[in-house]
Protein backbone atom coordinates (compact mmCIF):
# COMPACT_ATOMS: atom_id res chain seq x y z
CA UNK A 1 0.00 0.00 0.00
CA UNK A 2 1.22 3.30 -1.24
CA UNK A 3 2.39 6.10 1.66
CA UNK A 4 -0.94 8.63 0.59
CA UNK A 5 -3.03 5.58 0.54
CA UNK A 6 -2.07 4.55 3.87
CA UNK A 7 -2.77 8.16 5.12
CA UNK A 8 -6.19 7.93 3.32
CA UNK A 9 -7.10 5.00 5.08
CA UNK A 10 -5.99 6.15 8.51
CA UNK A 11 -7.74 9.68 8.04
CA UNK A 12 -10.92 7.56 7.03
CA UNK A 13 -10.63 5.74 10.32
CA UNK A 14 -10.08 8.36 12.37
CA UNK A 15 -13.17 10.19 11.01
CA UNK A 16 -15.58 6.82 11.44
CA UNK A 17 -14.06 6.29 15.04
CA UNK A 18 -14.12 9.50 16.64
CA UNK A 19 -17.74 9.85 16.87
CA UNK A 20 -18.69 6.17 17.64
CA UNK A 21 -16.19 6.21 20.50
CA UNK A 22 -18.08 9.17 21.43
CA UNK A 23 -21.25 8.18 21.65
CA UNK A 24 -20.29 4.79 22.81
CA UNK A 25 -18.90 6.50 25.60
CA UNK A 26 -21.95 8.39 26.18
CA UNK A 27 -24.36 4.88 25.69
CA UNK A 28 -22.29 4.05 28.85
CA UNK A 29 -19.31 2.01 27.70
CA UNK A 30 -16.94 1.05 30.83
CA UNK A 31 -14.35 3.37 30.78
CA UNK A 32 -11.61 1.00 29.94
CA UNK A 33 -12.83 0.18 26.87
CA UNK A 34 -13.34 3.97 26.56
CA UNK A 35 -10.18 4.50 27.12
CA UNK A 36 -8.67 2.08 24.87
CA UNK A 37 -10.93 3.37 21.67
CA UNK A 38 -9.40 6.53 22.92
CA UNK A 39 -5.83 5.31 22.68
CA UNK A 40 -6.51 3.68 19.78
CA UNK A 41 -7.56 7.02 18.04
CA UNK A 42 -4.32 8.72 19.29
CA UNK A 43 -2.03 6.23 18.29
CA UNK A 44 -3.98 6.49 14.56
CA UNK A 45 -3.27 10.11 14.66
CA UNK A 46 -0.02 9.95 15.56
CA UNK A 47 0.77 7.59 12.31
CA UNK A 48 -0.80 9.93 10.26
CA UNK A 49 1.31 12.69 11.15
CA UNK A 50 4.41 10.16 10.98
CA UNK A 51 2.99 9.42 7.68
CA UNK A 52 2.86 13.00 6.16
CA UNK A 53 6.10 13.26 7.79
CA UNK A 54 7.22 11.24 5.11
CA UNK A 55 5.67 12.02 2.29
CA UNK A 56 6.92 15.65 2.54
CA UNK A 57 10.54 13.86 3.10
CA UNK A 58 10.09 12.20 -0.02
CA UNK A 59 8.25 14.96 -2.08
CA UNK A 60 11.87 17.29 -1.10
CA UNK A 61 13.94 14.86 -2.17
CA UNK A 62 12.08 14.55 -5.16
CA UNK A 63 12.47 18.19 -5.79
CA UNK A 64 15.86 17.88 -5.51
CA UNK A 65 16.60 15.62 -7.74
CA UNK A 66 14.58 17.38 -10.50
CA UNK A 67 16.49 20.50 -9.78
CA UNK A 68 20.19 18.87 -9.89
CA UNK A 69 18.50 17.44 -13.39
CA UNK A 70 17.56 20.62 -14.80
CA UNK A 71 20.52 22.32 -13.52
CA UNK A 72 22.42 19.31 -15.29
CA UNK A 73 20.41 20.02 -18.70
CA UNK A 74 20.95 23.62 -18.39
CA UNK A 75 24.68 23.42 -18.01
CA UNK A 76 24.66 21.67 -20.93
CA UNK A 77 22.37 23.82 -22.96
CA UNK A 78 25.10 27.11 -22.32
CA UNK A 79 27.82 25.05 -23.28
CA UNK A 80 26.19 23.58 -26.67
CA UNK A 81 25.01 27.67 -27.20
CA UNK A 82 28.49 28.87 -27.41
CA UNK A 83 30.00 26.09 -29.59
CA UNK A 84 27.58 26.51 -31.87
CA UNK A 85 28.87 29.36 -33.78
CA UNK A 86 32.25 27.69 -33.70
CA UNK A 87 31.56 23.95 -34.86
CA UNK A 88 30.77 24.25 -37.97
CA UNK A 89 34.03 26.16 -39.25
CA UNK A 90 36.42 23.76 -36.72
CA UNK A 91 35.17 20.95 -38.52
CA UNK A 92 35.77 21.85 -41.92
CA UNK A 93 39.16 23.06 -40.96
CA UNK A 94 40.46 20.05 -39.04
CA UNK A 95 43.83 18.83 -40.51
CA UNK A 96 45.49 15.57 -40.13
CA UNK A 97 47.51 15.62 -37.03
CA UNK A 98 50.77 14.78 -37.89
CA UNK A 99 53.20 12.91 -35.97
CA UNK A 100 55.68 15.84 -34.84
CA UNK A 101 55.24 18.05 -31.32
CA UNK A 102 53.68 20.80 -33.44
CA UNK A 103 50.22 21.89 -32.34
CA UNK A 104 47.15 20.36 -33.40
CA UNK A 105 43.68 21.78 -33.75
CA UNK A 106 40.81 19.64 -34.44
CA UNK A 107 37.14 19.84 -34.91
CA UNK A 108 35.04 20.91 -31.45
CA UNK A 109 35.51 23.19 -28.61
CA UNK A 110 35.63 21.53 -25.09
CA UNK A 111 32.46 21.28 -23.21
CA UNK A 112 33.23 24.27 -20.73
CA UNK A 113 35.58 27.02 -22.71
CA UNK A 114 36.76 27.32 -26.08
CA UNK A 115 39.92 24.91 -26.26
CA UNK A 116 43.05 26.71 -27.32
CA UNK A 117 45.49 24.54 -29.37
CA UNK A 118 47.19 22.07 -26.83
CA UNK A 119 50.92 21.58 -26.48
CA UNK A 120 52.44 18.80 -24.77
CA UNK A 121 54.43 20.63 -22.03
CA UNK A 122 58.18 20.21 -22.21
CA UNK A 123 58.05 19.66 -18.00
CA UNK A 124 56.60 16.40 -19.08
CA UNK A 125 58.92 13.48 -18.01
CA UNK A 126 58.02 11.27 -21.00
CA UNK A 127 56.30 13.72 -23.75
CA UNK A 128 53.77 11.88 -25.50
CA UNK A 129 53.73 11.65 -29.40
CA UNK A 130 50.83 12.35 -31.09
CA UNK A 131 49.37 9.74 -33.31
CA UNK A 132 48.57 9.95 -36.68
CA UNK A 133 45.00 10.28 -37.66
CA UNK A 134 43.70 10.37 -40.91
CA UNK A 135 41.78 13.61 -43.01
CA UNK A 136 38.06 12.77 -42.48
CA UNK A 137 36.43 12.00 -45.49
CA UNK A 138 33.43 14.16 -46.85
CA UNK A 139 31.18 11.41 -45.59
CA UNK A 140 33.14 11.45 -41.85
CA UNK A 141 32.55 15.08 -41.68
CA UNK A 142 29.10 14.85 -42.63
CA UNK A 143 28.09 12.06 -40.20
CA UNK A 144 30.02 14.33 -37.51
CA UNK A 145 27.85 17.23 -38.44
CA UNK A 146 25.10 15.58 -38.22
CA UNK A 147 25.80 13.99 -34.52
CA UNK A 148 26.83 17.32 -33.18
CA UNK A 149 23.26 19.11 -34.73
CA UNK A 150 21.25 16.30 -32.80
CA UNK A 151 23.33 17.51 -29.41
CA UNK A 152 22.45 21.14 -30.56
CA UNK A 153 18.83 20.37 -30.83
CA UNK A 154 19.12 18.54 -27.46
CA UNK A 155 18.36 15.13 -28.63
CA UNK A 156 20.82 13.69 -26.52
CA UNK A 157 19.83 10.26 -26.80
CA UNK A 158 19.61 10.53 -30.50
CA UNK A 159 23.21 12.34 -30.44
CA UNK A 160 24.68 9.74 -28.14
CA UNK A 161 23.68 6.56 -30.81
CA UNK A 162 24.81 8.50 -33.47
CA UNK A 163 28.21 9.67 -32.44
CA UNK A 164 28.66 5.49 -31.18
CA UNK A 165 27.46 4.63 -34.52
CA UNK A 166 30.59 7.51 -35.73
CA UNK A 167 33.18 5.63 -33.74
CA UNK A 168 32.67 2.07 -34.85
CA UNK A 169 32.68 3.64 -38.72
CA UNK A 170 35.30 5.78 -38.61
CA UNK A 171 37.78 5.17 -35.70
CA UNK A 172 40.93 6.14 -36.99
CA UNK A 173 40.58 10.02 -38.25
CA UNK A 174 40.98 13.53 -36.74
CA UNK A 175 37.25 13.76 -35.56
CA UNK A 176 36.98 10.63 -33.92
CA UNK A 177 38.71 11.64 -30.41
CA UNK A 178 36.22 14.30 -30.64
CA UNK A 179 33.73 12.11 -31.07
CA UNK A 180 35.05 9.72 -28.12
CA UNK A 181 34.40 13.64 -25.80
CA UNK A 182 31.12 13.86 -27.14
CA UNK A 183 30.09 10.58 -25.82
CA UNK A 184 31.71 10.98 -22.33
CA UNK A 185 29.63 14.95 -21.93
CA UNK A 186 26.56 12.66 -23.51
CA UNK A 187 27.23 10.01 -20.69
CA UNK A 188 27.63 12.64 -17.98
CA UNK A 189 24.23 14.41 -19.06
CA UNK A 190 22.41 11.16 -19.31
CA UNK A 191 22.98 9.89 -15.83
CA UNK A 192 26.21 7.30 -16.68
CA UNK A 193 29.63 8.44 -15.19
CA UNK A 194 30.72 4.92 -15.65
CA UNK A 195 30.75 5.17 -19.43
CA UNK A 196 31.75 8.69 -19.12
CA UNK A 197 34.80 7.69 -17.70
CA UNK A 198 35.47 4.90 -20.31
CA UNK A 199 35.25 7.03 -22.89
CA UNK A 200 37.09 10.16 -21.54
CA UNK A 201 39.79 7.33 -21.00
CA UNK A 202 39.40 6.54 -24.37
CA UNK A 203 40.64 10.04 -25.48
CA UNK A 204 43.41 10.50 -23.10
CA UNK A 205 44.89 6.77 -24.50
CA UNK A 206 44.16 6.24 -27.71
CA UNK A 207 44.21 9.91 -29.09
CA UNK A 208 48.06 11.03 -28.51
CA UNK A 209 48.43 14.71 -29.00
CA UNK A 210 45.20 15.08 -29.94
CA UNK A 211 43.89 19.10 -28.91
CA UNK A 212 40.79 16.59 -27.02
CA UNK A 213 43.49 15.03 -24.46
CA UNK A 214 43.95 18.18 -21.77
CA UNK A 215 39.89 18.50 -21.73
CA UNK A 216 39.29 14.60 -21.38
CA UNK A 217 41.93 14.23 -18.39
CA UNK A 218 40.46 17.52 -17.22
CA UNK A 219 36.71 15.43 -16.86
CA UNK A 220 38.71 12.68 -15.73
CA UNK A 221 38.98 14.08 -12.26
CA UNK A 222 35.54 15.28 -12.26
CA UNK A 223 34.11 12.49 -12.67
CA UNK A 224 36.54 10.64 -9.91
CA UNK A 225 35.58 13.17 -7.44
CA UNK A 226 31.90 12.80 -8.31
CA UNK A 227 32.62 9.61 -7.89
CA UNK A 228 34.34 10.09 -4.31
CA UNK A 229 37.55 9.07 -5.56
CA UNK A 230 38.74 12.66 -4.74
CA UNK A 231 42.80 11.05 -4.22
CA UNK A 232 42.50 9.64 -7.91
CA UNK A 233 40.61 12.71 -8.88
CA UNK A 234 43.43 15.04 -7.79
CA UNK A 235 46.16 13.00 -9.53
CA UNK A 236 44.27 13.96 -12.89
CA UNK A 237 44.08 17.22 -12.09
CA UNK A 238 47.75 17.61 -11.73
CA UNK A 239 48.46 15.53 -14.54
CA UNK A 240 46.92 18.36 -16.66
CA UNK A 241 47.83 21.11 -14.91
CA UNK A 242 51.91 19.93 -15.16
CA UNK A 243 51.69 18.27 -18.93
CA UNK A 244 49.35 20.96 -20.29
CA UNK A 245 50.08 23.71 -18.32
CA UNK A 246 48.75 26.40 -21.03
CA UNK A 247 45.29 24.80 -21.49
CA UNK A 248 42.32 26.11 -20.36
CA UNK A 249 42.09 23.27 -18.79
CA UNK A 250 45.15 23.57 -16.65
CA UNK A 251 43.40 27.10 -15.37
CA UNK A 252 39.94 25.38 -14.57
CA UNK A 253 41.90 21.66 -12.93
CA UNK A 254 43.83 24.37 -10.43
CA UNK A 255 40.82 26.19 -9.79
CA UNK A 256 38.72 23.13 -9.19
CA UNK A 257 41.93 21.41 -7.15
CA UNK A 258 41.88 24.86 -4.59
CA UNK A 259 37.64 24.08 -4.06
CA UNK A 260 38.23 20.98 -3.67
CA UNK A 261 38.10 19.67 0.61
């Protein structure tokens, strides 16, 4: 039986018990068995308000959870907004990344501030070569296109097949590490930090020198510390902020690191 239900029922028995106790009382009832309809009644009343108790507990945590969803969706929704002006032009400009320590700039922005190109620092102990990817073809590009309009029109779900659908077809060129983001921010708004991990993972390993890497480690903490692995957490943060210390990534990992408990 359902917590207003239950309330329902007591409040009906309250209302047919009151006035027979009553008047049984008054038809000269012994006063022990007055007293216990009497009892009876306040021990009803006091489930009730137990009972209401509850649902009001449950109806603010309800609330709550709507409100971190919206304020989830909304996030989002800014961050899509300013790409979108951006996107289109990244995309038809993304070269091959070649396999030298030059910069690299590829398709999309990150998912919080406009990505400036990455370097790998020269602090790094082990500098990381960058792969080489190959020039999307004028079918890649459109499938990408047509992914990223799906996220713009907020059809996450839609987005999220779509850009898997990219990966499996295409999972060697210059758009596909972008791609790989995509689905981790997709994961994150939809509810699944486990596969936004996997594929944020996906980027920092697979994708070498890609301009993607900085912003994927960067989510790589957040999503630890979501998680409540805030020692694992911190280690990505660092790991940005000392290979990729120019990012904007870099800047938002220490910021994040100095809120952090």
């Amino acid at each position: 039986m359902s917590t207003r239900l239950k309330i329902s029922s007591l409040a009906l028995a309250l209302t047919l018990s009151a006035p027979i106790a009553t008047a049984n009382t008054l038809n000269g009832i012994p006063p022990n068995v007055a007293a216990d309809l009497l009892y009876q009644l306040e021990t009803l009343q006091q489930e009730v308000s137990q009972l209401r108790g509850q649902v009001e507990q449950q109806q603010y945590e309800l609330n709550k959870l709507k409100s971190l969803s919206k304020d989830r969706y909304i996030d989002l929704d800014k961050r899509v907004s300013g790409l979108a002006t951006h996107a289109q032009a990244q995309v038809q400009a993304a070269p091959v990344i070649a396999p030298t320590g030059s910069n690299v700039q590829t398709a999309a922005s990150t998912a919080t501030v406009t990505t400036p190109t990455a370097t790998v620092a020269p602090l790094a102990a082990a500098p990381v070569r960058p792969v080489k990817l190959e020039e999307p073809t004028s079918e890649a590009r459109a499938a990408y296109n047509s992914a990223y309009e799906l996220i713009r029109n907020k059809k996450f779900e839609e987005a999220q097949s779509a850009y898997r659908s990219y990966v499996t077809s295409y999972p060697n060129n210059s758009l596909t590490g972008n791609a790989h983001y995509w689905l981790g921010e997709l994961a994150l708004v939809l509810g699944n930090q486990g596969e936004a991990l996997v594929q944020f993972k996906t980027v920092q390993d697979s994708f070498a020198g890609h301009s993607k890497v900085p912003d994927a480690i960067y989510k790589l903490g957040i999503v630890n510390d979501q998680l409540g692995n805030q020692s694992l957490a911190k280690e990505f943060f660092q790991r940005v902020i000392s290979q990729y210390p120019e990012s904007n990534s870099a800047a938002l990992a220490t910021n994040y690191l100095n809120n952090m408990k």
